[in-house]
Protein backbone atom coordinates (compact mmCIF):
# COMPACT_ATOMS: atom_id res chain seq x y z
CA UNK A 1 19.87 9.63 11.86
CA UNK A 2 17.18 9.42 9.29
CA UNK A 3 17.65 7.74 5.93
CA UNK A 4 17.48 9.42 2.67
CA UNK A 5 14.92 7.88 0.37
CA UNK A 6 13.63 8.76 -3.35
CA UNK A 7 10.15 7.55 -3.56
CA UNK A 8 10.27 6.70 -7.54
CA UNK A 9 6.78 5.67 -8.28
CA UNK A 10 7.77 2.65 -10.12
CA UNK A 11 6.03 0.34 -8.19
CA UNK A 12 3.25 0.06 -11.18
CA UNK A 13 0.32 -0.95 -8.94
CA UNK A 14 -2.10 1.36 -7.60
CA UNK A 15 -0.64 5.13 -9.02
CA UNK A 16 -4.01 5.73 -9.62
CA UNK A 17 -4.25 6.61 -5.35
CA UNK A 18 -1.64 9.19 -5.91
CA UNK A 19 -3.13 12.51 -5.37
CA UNK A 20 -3.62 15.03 -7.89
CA UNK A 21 -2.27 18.27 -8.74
CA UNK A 22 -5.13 19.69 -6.77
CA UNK A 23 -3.92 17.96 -3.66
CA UNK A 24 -0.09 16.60 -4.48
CA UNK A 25 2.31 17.93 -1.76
CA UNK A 26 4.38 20.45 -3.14
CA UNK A 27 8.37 20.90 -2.10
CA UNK A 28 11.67 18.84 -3.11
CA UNK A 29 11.88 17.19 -0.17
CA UNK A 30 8.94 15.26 2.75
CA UNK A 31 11.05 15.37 6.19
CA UNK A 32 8.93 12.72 8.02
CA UNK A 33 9.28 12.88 12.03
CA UNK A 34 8.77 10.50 15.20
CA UNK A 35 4.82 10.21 15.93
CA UNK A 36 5.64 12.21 19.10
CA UNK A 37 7.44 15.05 17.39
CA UNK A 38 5.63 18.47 15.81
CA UNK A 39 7.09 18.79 12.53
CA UNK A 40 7.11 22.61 12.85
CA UNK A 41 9.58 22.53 15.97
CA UNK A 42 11.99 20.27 13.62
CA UNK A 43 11.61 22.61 10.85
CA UNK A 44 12.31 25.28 13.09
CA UNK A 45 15.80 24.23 14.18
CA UNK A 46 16.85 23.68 10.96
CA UNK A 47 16.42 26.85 9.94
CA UNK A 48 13.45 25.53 7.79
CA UNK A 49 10.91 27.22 6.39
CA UNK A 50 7.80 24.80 5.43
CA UNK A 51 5.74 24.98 2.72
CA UNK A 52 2.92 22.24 3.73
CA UNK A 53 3.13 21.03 7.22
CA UNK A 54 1.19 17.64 7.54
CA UNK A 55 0.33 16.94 11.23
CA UNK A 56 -1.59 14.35 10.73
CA UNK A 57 1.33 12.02 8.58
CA UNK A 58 3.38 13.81 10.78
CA UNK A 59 6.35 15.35 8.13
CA UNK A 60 6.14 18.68 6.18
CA UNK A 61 7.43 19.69 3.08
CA UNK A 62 10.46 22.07 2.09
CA UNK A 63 12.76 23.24 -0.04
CA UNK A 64 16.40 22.53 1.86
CA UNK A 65 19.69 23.84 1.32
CA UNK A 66 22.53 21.05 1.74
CA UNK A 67 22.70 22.85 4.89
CA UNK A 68 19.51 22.91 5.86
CA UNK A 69 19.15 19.14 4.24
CA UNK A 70 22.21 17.62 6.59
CA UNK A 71 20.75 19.50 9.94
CA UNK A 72 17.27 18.02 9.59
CA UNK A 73 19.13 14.32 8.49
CA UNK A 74 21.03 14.52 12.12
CA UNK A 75 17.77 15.58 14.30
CA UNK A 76 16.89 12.45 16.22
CA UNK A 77 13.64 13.29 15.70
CA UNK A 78 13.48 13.17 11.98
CA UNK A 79 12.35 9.03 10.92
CA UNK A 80 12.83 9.98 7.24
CA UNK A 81 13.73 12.51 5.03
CA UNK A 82 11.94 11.85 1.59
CA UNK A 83 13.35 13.18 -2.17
CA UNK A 84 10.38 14.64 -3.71
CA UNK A 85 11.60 16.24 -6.48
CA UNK A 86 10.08 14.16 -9.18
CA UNK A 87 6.50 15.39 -7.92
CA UNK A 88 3.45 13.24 -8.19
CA UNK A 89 1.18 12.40 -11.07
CA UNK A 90 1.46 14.37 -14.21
CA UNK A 91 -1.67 16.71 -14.58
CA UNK A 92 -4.57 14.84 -16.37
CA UNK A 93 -3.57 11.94 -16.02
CA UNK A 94 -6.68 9.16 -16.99
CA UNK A 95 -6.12 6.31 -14.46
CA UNK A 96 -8.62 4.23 -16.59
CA UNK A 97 -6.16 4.64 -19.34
CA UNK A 98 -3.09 4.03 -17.15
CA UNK A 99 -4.78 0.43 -16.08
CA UNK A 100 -4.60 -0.03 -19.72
CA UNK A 101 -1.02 -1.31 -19.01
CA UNK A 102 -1.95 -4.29 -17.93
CA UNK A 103 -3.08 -5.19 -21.53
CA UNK A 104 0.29 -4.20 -22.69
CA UNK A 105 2.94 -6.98 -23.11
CA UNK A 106 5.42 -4.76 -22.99
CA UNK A 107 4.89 -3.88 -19.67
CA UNK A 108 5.56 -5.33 -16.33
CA UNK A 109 2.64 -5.01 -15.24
CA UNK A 110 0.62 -8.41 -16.74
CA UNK A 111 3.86 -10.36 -15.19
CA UNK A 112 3.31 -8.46 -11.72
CA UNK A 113 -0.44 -9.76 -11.76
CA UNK A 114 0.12 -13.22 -12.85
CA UNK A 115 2.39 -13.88 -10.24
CA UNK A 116 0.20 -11.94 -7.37
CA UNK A 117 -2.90 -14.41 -8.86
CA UNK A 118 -0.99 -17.29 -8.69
CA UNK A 119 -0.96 -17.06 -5.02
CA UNK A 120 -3.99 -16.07 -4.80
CA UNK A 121 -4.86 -19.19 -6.15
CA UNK A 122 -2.19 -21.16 -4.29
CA UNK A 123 -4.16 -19.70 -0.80
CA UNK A 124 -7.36 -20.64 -2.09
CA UNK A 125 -6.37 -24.42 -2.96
CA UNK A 126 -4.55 -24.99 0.33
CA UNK A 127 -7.23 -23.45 2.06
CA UNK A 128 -9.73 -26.34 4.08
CA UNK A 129 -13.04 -26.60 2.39
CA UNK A 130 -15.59 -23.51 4.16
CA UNK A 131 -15.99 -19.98 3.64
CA UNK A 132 -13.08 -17.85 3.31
CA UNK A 133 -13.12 -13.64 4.07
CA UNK A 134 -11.11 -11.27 2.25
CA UNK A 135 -9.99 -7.58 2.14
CA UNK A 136 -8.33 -5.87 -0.45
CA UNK A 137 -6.23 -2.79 0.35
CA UNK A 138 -6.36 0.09 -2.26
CA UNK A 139 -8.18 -2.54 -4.85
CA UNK A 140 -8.70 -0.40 -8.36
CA UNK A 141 -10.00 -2.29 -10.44
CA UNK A 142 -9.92 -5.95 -8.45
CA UNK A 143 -7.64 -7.42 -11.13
CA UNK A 144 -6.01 -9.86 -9.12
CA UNK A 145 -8.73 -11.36 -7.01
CA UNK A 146 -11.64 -10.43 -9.44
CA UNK A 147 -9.67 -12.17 -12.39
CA UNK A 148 -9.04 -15.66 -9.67
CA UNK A 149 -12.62 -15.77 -8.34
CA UNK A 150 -14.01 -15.51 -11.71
CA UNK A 151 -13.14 -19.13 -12.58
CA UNK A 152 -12.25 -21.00 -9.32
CA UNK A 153 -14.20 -23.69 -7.84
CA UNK A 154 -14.03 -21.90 -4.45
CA UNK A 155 -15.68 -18.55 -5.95
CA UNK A 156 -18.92 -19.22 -4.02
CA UNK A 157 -16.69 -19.78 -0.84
CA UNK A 158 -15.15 -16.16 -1.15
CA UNK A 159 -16.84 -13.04 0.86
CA UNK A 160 -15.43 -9.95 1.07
CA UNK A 161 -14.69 -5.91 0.35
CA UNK A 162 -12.62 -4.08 -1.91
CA UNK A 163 -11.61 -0.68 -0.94
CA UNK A 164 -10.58 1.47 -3.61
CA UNK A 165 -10.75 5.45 -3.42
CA UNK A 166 -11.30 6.31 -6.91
CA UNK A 167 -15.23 5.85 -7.91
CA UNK A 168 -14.64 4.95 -11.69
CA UNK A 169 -11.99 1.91 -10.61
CA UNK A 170 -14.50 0.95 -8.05
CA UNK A 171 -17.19 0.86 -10.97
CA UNK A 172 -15.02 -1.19 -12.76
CA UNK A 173 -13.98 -3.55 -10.08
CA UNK A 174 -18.30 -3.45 -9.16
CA UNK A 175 -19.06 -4.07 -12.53
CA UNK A 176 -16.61 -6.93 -13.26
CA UNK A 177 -17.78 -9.15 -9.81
CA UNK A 178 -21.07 -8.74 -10.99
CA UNK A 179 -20.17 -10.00 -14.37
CA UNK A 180 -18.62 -13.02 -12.52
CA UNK A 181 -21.37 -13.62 -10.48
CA UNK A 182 -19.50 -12.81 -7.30
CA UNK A 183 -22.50 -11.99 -5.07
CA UNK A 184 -20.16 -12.09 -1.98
CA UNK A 185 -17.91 -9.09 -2.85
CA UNK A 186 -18.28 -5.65 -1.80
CA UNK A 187 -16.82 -2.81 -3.56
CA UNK A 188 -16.52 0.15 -1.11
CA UNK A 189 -15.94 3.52 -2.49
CA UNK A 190 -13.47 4.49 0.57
CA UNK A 191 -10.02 5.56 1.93
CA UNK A 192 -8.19 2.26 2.45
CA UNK A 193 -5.96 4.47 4.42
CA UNK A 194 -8.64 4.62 7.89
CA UNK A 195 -9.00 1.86 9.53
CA UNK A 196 -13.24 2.26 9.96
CA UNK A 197 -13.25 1.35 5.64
CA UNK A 198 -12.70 -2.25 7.12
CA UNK A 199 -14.86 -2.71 9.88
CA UNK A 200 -17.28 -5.32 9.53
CA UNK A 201 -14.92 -6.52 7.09
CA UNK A 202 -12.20 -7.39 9.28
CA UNK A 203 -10.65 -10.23 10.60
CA UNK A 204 -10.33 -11.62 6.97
CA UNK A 205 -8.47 -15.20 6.12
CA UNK A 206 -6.73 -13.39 2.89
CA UNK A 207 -5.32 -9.79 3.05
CA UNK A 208 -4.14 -8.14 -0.18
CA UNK A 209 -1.80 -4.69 0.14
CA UNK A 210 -0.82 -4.45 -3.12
CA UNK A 211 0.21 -1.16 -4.79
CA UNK A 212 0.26 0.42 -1.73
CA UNK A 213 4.46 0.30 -0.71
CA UNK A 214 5.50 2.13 -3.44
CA UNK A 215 3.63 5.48 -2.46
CA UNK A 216 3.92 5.93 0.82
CA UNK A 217 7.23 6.65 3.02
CA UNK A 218 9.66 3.91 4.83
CA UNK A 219 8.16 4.81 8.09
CA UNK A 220 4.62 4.49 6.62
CA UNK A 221 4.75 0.82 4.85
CA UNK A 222 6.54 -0.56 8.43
CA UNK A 223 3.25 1.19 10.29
CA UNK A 224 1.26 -0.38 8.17
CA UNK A 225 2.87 -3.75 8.38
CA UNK A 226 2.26 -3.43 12.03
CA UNK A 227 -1.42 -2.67 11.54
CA UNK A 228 -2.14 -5.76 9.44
CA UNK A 229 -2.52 -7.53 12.45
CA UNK A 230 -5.89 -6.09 12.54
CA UNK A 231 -7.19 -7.13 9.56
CA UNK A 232 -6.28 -10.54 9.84
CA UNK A 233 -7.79 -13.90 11.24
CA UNK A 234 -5.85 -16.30 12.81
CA UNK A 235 -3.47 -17.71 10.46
CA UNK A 236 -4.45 -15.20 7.78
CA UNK A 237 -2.24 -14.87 4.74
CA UNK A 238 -1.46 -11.30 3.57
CA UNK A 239 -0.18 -10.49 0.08
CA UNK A 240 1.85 -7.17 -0.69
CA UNK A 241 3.70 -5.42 -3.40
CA UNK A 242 6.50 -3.18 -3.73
CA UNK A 243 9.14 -2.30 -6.33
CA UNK A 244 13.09 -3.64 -6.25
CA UNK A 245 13.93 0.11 -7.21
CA UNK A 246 17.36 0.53 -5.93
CA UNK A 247 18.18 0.82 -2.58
CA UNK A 248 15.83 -2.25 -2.66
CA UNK A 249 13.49 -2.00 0.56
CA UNK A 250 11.82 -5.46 -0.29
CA UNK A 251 14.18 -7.31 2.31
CA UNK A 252 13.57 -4.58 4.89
CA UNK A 253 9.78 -5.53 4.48
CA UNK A 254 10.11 -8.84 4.87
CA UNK A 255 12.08 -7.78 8.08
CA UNK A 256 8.95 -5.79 9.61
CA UNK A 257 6.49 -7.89 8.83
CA UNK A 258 8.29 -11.10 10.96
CA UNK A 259 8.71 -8.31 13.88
CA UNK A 260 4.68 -7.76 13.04
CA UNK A 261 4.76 -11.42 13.98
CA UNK A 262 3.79 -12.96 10.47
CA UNK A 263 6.22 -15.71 8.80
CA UNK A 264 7.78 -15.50 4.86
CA UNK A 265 5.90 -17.98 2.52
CA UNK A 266 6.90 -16.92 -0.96
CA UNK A 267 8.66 -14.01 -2.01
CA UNK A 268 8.81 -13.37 -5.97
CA UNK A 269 12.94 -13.93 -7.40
CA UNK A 270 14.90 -10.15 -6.82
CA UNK A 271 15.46 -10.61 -10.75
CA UNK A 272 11.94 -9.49 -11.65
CA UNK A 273 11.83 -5.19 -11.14
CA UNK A 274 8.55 -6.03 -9.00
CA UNK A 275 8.73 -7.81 -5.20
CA UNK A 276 5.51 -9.87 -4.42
CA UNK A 277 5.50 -11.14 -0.74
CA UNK A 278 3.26 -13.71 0.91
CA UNK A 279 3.26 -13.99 4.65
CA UNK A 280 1.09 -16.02 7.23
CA UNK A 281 -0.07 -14.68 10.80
CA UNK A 282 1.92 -16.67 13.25
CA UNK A 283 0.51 -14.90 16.61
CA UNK A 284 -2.84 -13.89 17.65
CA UNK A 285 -5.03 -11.61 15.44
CA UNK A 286 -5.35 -7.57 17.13
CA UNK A 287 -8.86 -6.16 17.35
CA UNK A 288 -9.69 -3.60 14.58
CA UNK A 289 -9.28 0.25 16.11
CA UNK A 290 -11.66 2.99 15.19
CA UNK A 291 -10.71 5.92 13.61
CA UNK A 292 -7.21 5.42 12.82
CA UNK A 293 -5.12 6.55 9.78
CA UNK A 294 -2.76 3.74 9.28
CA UNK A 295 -0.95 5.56 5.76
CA UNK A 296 -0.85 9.11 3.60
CA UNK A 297 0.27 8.40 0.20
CA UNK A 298 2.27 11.17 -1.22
CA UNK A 299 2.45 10.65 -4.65
């Protein structure tokens, strides 16, 4: 029986990859099925009638009667049924402004980042002395490594690519390495969503995901977990985000990435509203695949 989730879009990191009005999925609820199962067939014996169908994720979109809503729950096919009634960003929304935030005391934000740089830092002064690769997942503006590389004795040891989707973060993430002298990272205008934004990239020593497991579905972060694999070199350390929003998923995480065969390092204290995880690769690194769409954010 699939689980009922409400994807809140509190988890303050990366809203900026939500899509837009001219894109957002439309409906009150995302029914999410099995990678094997055609979304229209499950909307079909409901009694459904969709208003997006999304092969590719695979789910579609609906308005359900409690009816409708408890049939497509008990269909073994369904992985998740998704509450989408709060919609996804708020027309005109200026993402530059939104990163804004992280000047703001008042927000969590600056508290989220500190912590996510610290272990950035920890990783980098544990690290044997040698050049070190990283990726960053869905990067805006590069806050978090950008803002550690710019004054750490290891900056010159550092190579690597940022992928963020929006061109005016990636401007600001370009501009800001360049200010820092950062020669060695890339800033790719891509979707960090296909797995071809990362070849050439990939294996890397330090993975960051953050902002990304707040915007996608339950059955999309533990895919992705399961993908990291292929990003990573052996004994790579991957850092992640996600809100404690109630019913707090951040143990569940932490659950999927051991099965992904990676071991818990740090995780932030459940009294701050923001999880930050840090896990190490325990098993052998997975070649990269071509052409694969490891996430669809829906907000």
């Amino acid at each position: 029986m699939a689980r009922l989730s409400r994807m809140s879009g509190k988890d303050g990191l990366a809203p900026h990859h939500r899509v837009g009005p001219d894109t957002r999925v439309e409906g009150s609820y995302i029914v999410v099925v099995a990678d094997d199962a055609d979304p229209r067939a499950v909307a079909e014996r409901a009694g459904v009638t969709p208003r997006h169908v999304l092969p590719r994720m695979p789910a579609f979109t609906a308005d359900l009667t409690d009816a409708q809503l408890d049939a497509v729950r008990r269909d073994p096919h369904v992985s998740e049924v998704v509450d989408n009634a709060r919609g996804g960003a708020p027309e005109g929304t200026d993402w530059a402004d939104w990163h804004a935030q992280y000047d703001d005391p008042q927000s969590t934000l600056p508290r989220r980042l500190i912590a996510v740089q610290s272990q950035i830092r920890a990783f980098l002064d544990e690290r044997p002395p040698g050049p070190l690769r990283m990726v960053s997942m869905c990067a805006g503006q590069g806050r978090d490594i950008l803002g550690v590389l710019a004054d750490h004795p290891r900056r010159h040891d550092v190579t690597g690519r940022l992928v963020e989707l929006n061109p005016d973060l990636a401007a600001d993430a370009t501009t800001s390495a360049r200010a820092a002298g950062l020669a060695g990272i890339e800033v790719r205008v891509g979707d960090a969503a296909q797995s071809d934004s990362y070849a050439g990239a990939a294996p890397a020593d330090l993975v960051l995901a953050c902002g990304i497991f707040g915007n996608i579905t339950n059955a999309a972060i533990k895919r992705t977990v399961g993908f990291l694999p292929q990003l990573c070199a052996a004994g790579a350390t991957v850092i992640w985000t996600r809100h404690r929003d109630e019913p707090d998923l951040v143990p569940t995480v932490c659950d999927w990435f051991t099965a992904s065969g990676f071991a818990l390092r740090w995780l932030s204290d459940k009294s701050e509203p923001y999880g930050v995880g840090v896990h190490t690769l325990t098993v052998e690194p997975t070649p990269l695949t071509p052409g694969e769409r490891i996430f669809r954010f829906i907000r």
